[in-house]
N, C-alpha and C. Protein backbone atom coordinates (compact mmCIF):
# COMPACT_ATOMS: atom_id res chain seq x y z
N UNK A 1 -42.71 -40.10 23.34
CA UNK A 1 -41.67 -39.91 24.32
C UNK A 1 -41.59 -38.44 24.71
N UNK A 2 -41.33 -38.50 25.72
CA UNK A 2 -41.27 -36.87 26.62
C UNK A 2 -39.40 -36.87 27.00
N UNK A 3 -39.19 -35.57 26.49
CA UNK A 3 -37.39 -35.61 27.46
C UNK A 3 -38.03 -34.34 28.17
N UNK A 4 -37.57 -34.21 29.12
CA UNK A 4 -37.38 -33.01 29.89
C UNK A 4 -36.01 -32.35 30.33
N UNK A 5 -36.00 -31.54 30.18
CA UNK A 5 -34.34 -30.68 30.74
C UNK A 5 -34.61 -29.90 30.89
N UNK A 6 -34.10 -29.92 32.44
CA UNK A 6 -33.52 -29.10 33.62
C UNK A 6 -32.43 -28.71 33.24
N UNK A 7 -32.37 -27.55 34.71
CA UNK A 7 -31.23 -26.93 35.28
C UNK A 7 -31.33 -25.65 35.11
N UNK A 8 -29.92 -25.08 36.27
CA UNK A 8 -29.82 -23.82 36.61
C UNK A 8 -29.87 -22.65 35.54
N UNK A 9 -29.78 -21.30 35.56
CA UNK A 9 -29.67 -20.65 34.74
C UNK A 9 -28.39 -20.62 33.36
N UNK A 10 -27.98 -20.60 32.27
CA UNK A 10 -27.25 -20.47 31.64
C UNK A 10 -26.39 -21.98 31.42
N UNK A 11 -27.40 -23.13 32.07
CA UNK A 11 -26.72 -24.31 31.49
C UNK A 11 -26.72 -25.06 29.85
N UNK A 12 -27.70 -24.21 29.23
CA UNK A 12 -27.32 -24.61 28.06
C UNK A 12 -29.13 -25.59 27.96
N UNK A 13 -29.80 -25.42 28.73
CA UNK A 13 -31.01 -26.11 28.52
C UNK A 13 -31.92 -26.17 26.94
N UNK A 14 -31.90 -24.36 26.16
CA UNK A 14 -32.56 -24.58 24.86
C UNK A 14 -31.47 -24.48 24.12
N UNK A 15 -30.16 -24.43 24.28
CA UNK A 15 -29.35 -24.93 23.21
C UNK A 15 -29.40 -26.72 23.22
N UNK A 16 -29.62 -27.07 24.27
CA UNK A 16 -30.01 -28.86 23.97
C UNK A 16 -31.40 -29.40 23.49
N UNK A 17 -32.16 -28.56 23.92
CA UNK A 17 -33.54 -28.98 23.22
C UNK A 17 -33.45 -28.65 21.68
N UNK A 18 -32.88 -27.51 21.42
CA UNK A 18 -32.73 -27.22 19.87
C UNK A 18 -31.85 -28.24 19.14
N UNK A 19 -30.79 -28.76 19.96
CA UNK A 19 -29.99 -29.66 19.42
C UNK A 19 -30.49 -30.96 19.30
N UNK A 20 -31.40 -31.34 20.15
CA UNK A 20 -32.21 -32.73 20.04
C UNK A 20 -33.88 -32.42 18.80
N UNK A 21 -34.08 -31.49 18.75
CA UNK A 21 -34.91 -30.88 18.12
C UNK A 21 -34.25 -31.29 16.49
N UNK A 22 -33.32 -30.67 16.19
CA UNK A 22 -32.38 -30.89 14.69
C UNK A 22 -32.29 -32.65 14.72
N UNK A 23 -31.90 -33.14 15.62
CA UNK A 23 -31.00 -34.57 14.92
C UNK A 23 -32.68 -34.91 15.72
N UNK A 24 -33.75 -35.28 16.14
CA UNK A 24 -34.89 -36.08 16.44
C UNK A 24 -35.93 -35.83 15.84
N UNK A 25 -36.52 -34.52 15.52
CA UNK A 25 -37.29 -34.39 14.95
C UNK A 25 -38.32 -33.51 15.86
N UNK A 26 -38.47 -33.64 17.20
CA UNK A 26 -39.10 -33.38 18.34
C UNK A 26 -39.42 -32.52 18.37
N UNK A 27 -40.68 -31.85 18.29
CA UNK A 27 -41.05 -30.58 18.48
C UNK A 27 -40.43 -30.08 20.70
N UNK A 28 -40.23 -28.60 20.54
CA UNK A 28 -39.95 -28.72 21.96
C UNK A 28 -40.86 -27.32 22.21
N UNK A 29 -41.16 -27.36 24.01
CA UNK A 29 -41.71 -26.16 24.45
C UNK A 29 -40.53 -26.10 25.30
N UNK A 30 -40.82 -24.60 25.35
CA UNK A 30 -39.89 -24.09 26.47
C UNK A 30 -40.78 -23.16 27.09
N UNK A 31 -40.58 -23.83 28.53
CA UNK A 31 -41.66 -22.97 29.38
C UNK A 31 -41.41 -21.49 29.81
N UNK A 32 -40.36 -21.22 29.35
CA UNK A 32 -39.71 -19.31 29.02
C UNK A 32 -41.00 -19.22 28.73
N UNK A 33 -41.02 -19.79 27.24
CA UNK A 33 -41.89 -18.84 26.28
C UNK A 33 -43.33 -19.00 27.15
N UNK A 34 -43.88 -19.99 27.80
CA UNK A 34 -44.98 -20.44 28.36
C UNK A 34 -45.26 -18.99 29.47
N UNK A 35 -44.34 -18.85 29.99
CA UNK A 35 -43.85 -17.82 31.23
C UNK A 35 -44.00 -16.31 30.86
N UNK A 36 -43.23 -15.85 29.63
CA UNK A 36 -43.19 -14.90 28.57
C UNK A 36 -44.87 -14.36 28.30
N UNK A 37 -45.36 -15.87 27.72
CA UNK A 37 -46.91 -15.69 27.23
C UNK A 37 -48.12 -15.16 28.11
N UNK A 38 -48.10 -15.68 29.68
CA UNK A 38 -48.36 -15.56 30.73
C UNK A 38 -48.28 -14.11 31.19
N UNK A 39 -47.04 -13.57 31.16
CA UNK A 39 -46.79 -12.55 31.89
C UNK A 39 -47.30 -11.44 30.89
N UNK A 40 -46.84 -11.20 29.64
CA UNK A 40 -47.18 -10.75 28.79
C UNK A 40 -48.59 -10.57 28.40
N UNK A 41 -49.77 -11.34 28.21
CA UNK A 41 -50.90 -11.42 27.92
C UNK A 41 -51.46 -10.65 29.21
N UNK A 42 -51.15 -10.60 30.26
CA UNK A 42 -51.55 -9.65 31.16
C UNK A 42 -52.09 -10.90 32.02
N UNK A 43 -52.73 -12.42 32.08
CA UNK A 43 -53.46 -13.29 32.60
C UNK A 43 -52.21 -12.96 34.67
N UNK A 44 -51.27 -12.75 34.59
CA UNK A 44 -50.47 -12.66 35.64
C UNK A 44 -50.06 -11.83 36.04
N UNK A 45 -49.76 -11.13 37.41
CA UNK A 45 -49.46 -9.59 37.77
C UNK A 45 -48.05 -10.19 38.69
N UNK A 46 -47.39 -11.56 37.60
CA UNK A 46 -46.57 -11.77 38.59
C UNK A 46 -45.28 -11.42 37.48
N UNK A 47 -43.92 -11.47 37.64
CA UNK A 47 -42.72 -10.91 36.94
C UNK A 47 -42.05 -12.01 36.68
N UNK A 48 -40.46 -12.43 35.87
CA UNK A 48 -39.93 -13.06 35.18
C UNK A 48 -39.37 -13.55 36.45
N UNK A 49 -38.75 -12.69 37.72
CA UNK A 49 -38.32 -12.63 38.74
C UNK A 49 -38.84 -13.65 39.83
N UNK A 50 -40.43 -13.85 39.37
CA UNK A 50 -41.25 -14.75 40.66
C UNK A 50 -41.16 -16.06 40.55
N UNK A 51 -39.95 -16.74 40.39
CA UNK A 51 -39.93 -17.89 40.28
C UNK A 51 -40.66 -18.94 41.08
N UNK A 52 -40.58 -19.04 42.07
CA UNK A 52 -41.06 -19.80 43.02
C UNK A 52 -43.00 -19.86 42.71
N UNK A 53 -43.38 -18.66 42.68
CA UNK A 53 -44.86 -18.48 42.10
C UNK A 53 -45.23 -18.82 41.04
N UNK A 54 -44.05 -18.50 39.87
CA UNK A 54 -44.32 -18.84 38.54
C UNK A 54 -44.20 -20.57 38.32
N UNK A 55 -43.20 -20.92 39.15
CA UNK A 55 -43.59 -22.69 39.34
C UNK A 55 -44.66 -23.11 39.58
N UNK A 56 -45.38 -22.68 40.19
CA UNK A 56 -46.58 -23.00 41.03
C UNK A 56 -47.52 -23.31 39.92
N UNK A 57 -47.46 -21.93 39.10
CA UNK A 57 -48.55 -21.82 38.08
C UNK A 57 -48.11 -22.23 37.06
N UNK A 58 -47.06 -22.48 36.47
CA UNK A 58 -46.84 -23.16 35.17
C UNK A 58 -46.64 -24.73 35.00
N UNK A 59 -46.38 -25.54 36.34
CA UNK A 59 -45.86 -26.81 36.23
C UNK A 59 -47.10 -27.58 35.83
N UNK A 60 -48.63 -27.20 36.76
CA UNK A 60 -49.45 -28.01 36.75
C UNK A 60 -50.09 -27.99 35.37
N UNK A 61 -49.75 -26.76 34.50
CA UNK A 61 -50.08 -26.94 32.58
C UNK A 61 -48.95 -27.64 31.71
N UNK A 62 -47.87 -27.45 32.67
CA UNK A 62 -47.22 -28.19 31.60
C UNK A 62 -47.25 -29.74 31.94
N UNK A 63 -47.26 -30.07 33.40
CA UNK A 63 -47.81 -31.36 33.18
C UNK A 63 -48.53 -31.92 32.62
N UNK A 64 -49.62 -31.44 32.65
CA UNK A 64 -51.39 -31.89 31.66
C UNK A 64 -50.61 -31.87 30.04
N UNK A 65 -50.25 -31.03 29.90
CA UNK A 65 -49.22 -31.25 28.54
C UNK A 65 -48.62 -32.60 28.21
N UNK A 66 -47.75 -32.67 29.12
CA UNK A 66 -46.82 -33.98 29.23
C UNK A 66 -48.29 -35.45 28.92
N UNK A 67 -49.02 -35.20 30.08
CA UNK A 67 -49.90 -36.16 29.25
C UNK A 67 -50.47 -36.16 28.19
N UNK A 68 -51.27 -35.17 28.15
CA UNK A 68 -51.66 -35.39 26.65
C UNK A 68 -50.74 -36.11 25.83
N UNK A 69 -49.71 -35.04 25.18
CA UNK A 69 -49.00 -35.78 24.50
C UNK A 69 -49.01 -37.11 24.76
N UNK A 70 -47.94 -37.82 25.57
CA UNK A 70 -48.34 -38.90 25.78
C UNK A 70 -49.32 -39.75 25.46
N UNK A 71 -50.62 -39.34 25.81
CA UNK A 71 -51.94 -40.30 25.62
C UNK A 71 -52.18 -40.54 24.20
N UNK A 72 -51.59 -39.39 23.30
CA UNK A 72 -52.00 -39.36 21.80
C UNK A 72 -50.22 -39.49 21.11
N UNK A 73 -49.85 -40.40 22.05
CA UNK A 73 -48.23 -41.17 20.76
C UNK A 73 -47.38 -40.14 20.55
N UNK A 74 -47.16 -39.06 21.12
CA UNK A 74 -46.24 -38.22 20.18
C UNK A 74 -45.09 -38.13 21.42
N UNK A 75 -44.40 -36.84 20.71
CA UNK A 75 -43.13 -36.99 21.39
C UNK A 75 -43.04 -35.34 21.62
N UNK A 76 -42.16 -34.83 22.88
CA UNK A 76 -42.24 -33.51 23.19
C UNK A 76 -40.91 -33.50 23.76
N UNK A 77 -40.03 -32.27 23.76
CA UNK A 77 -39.17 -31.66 24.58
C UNK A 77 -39.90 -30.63 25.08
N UNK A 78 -39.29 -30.84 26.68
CA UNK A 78 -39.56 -29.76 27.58
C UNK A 78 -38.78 -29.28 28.14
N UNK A 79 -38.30 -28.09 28.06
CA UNK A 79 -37.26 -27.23 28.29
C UNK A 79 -37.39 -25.85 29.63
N UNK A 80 -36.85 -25.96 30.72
CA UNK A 80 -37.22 -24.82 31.28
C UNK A 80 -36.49 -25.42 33.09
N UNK A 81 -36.42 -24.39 33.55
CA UNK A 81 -36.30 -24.10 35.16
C UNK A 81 -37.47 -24.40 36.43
N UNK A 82 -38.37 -24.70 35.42
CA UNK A 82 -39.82 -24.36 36.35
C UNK A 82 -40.08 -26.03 36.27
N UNK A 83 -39.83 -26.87 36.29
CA UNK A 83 -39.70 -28.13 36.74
C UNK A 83 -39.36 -28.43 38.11
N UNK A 84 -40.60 -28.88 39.07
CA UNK A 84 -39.96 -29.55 40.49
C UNK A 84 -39.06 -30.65 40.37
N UNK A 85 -38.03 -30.72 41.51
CA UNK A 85 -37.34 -31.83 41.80
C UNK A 85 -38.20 -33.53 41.77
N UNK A 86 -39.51 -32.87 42.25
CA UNK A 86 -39.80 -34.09 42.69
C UNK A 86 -40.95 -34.39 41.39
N UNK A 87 -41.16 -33.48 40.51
CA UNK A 87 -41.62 -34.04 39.16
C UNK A 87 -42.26 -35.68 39.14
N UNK A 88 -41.46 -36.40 39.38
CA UNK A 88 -42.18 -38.14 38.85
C UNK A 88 -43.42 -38.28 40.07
N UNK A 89 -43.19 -37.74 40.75
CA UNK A 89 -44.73 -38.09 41.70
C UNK A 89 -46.56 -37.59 41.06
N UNK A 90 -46.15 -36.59 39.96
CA UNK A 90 -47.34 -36.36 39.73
C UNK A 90 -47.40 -37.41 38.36
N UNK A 91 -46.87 -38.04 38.01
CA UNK A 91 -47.14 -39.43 37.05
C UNK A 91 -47.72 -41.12 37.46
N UNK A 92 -48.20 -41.78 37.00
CA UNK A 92 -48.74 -43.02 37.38
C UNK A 92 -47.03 -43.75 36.47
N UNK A 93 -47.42 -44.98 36.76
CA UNK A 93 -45.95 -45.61 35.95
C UNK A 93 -46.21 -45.57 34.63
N UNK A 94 -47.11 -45.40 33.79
CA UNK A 94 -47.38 -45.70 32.17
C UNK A 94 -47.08 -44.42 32.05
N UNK A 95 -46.98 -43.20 32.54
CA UNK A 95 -46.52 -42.11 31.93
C UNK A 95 -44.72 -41.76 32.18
N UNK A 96 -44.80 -42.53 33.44
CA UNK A 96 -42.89 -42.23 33.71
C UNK A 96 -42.35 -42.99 32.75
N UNK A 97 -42.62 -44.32 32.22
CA UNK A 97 -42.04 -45.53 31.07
C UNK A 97 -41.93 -44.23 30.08
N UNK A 98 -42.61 -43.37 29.72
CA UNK A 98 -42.43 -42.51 28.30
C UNK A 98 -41.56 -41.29 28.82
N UNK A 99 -41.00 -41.29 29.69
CA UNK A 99 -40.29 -39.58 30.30
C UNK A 99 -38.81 -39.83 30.14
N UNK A 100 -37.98 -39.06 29.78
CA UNK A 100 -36.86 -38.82 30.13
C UNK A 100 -36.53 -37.78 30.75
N UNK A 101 -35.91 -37.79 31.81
CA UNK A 101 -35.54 -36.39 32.59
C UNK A 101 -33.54 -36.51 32.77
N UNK A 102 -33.32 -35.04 32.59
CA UNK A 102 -32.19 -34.96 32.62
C UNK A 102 -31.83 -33.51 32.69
N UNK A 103 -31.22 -33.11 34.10
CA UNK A 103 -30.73 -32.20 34.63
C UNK A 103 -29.42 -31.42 34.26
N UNK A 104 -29.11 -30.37 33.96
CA UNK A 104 -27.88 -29.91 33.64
C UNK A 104 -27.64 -29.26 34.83
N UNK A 105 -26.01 -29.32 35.52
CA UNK A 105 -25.64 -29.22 35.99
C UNK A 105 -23.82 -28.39 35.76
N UNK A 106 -23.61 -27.06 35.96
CA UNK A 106 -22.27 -27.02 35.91
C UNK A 106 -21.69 -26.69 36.87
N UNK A 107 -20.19 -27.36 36.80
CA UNK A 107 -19.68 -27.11 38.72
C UNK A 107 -18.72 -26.07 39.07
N UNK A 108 -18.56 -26.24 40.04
CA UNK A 108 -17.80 -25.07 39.96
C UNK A 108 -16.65 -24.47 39.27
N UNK A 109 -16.05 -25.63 39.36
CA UNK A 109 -14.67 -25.69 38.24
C UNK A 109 -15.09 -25.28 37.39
N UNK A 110 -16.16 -25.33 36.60
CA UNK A 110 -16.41 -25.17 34.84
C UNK A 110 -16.41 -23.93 34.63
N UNK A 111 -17.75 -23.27 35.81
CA UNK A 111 -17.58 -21.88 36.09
C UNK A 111 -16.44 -21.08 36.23
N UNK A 112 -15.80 -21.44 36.97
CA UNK A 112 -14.46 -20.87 37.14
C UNK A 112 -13.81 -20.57 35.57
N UNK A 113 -13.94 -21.85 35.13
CA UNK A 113 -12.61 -21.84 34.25
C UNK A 113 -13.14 -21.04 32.77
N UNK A 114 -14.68 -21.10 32.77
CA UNK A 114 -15.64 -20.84 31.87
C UNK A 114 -16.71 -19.64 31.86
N UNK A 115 -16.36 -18.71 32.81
CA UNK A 115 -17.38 -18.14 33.16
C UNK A 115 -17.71 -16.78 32.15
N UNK A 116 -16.86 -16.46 31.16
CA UNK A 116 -16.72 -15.43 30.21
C UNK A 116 -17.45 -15.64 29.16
N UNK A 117 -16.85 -17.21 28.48
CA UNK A 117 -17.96 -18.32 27.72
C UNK A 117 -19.16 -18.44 28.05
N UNK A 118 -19.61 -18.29 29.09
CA UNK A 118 -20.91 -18.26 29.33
C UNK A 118 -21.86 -17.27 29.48
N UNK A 119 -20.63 -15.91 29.52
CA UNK A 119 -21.41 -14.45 29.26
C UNK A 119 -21.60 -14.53 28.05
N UNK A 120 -20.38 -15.09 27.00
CA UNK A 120 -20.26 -14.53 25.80
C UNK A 120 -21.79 -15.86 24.69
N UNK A 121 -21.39 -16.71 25.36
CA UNK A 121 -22.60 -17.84 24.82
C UNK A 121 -24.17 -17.51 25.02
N UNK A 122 -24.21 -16.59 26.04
CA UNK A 122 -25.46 -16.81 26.89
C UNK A 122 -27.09 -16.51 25.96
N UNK A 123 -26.82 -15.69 25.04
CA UNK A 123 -27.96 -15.42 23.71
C UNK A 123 -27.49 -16.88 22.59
N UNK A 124 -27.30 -17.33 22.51
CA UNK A 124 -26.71 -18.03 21.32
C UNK A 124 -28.12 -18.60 20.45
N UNK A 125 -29.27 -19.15 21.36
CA UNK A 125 -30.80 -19.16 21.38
C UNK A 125 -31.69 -18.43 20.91
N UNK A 126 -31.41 -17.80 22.43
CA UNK A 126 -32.68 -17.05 22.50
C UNK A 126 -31.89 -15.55 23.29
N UNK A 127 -32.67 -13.98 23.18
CA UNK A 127 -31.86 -13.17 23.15
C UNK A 127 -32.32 -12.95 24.55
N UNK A 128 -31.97 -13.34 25.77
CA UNK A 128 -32.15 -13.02 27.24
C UNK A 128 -32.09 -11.13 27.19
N UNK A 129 -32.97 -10.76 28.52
CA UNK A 129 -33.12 -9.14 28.79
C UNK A 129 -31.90 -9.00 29.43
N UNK A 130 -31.82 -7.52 29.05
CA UNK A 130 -29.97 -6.95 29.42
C UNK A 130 -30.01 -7.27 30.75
N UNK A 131 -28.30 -7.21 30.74
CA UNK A 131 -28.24 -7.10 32.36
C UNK A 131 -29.12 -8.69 33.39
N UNK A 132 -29.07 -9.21 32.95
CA UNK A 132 -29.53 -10.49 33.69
C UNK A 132 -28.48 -11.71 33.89
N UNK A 133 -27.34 -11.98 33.58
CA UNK A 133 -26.32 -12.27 33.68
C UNK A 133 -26.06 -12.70 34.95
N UNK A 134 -25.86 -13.67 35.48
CA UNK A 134 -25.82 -13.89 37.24
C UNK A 134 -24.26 -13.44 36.92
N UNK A 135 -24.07 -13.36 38.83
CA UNK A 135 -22.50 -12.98 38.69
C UNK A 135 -22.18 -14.73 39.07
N UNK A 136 -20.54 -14.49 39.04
CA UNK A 136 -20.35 -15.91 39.03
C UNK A 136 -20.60 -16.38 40.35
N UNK A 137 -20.32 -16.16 41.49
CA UNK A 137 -20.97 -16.32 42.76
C UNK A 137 -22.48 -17.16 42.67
N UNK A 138 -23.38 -15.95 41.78
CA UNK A 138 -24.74 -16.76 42.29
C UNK A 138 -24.80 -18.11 41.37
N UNK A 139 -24.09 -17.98 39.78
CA UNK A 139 -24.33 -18.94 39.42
C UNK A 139 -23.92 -20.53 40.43
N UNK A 140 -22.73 -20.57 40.42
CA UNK A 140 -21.74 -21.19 41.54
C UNK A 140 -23.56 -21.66 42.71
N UNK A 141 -23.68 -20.46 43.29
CA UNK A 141 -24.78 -21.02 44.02
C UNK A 141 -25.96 -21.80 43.77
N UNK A 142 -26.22 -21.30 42.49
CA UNK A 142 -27.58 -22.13 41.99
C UNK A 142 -27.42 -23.07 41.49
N UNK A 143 -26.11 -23.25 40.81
CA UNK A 143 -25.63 -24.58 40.20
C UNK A 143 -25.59 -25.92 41.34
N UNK A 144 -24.84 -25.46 42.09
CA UNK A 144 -24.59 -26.29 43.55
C UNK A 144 -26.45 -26.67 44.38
N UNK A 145 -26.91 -25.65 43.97
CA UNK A 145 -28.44 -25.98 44.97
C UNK A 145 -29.04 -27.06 44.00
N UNK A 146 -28.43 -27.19 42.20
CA UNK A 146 -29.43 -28.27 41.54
C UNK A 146 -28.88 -29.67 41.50
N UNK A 147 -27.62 -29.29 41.78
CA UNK A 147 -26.54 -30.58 42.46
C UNK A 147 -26.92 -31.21 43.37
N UNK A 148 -27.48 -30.34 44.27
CA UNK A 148 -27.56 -31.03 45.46
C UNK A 148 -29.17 -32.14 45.73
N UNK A 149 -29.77 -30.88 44.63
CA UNK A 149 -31.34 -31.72 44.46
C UNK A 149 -31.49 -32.99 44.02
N UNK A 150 -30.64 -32.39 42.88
CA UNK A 150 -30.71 -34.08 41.75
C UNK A 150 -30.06 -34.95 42.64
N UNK A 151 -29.29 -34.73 43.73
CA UNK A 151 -28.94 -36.42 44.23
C UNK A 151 -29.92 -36.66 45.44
N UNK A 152 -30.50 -35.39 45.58
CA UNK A 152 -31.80 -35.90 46.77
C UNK A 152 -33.11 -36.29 46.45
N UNK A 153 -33.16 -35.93 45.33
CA UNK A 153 -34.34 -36.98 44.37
C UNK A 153 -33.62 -37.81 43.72
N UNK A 154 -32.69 -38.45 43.75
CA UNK A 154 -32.68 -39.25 42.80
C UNK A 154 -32.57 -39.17 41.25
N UNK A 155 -32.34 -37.93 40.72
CA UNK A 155 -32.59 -37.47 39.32
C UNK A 155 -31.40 -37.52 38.79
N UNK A 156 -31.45 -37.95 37.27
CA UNK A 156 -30.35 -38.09 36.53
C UNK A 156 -29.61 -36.01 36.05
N UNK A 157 -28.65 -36.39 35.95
CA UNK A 157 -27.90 -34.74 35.64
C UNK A 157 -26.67 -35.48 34.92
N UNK A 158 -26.71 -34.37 34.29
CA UNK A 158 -25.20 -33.90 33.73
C UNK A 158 -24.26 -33.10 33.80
N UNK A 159 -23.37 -33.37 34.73
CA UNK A 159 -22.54 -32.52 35.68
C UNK A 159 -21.02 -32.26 34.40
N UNK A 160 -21.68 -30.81 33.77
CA UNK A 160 -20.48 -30.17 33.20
C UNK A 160 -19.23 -29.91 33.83
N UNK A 161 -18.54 -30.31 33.97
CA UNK A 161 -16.72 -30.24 34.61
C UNK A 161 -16.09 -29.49 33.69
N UNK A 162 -15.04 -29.37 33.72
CA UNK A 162 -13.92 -28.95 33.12
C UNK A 162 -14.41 -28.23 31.78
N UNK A 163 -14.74 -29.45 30.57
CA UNK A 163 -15.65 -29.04 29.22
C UNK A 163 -16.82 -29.07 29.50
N UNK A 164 -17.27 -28.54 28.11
CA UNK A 164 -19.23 -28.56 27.99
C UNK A 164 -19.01 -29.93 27.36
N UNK A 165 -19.59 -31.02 27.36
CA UNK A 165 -19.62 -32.09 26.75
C UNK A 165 -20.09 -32.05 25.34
N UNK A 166 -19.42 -32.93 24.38
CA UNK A 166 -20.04 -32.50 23.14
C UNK A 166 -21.20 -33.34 22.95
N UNK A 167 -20.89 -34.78 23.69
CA UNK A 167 -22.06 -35.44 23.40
C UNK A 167 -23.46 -35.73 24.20
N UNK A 168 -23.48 -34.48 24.41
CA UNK A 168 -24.65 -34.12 25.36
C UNK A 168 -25.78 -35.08 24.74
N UNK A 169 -26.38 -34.95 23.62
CA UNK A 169 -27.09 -35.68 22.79
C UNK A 169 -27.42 -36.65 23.52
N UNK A 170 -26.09 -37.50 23.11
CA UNK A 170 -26.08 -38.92 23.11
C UNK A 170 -26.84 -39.08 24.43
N UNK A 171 -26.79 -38.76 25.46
CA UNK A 171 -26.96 -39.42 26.85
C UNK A 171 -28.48 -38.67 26.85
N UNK A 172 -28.89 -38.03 26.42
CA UNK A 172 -30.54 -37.97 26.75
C UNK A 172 -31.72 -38.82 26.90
N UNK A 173 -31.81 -39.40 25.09
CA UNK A 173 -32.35 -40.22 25.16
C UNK A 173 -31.82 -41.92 25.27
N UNK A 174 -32.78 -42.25 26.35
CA UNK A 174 -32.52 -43.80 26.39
C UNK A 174 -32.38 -44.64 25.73
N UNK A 175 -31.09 -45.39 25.48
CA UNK A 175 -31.10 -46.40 24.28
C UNK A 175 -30.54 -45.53 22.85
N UNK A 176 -30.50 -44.44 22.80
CA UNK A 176 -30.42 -43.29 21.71
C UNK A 176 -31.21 -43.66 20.70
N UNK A 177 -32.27 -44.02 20.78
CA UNK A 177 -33.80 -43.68 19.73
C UNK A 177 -33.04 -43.82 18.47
């Protein structure tokens, strides 16, 4: 089985893979580190910043990933931003039957009411570079642009309101494994 999780910046994406990681067993990648490795090793003269480019070049390895696994029974979390919307098109149906995808989403309200919590949460993981912190504005914006995706593909999300949900868990995997 494959889960994948999405979403905007600071939704809490490898605090859920780590959390499904503890109670499943699941080894997870996070395409940070994939991105990190990339930029770092020198193979890219592109920055943390080039998102749109860095999609380009990281989706089509981590897909081949996604199969593999797959082809050889195992199970993977995939964690990261660099996931297209439209993701299920590069699968045949025997590989979507093994995928879970699930988008995080927080709205505006949450932001609003939460947005200090989310400065103060934002390393809880992994230790993000200074000063990278969206203001609440852009988050607000980017949150709303993955809102708007996930209902134009069709993609499942989890639209944080008011609270962070505790049972984020629960709703990942299908059937809860």
């Amino acid at each position: 089985m494959i889960i994948l999780i999405m979403g905007a910046t600071h939704t809490g994406k490898t605090r859920l893979a780590q959390q499904l990681l503890e109670k499943y067993k699941f080894p997870y990648l996070s395409i940070d580190h994939l991105k990190m490795g990339l930029i770092r090793s020198g193979n890219t003269t592109l920055t943390p910043e080039d998102d749109n480019e860095l999609q380009k070049i990281l989706w089509p390895i981590v897909r081949e990933i996604i199969k593999t696994v797959i082809e050889n029974n195992q199970n993977l979390i995939v964690e990261g931003g660099y996931i297209p919307f439209d993701w299920s098109k590069d699968f045949s149906s025997q590989y979507l039957s093994e995928i879970d995808y699930q988008c995080l989403v927080m709205s505006k309200e949450y932001i609003d009411l939460h947005y200090t919590d989310i400065q103060k949460y934002e390393n809880i993981i992994e230790k993000r570079l200074p000063d990278t912190m969206p203001t609440k504005e852009e988050l607000i914006r980017e949150n709303n642009k993955y809102w708007e995706q996930c209902r134009k593909h069709g993609l499942d999300y989890t639209l944080i309101d008011k609270t962070y949900p505790e049972n984020i868990t629960e709703k990942i995997i299908k059937g809860g494994q």
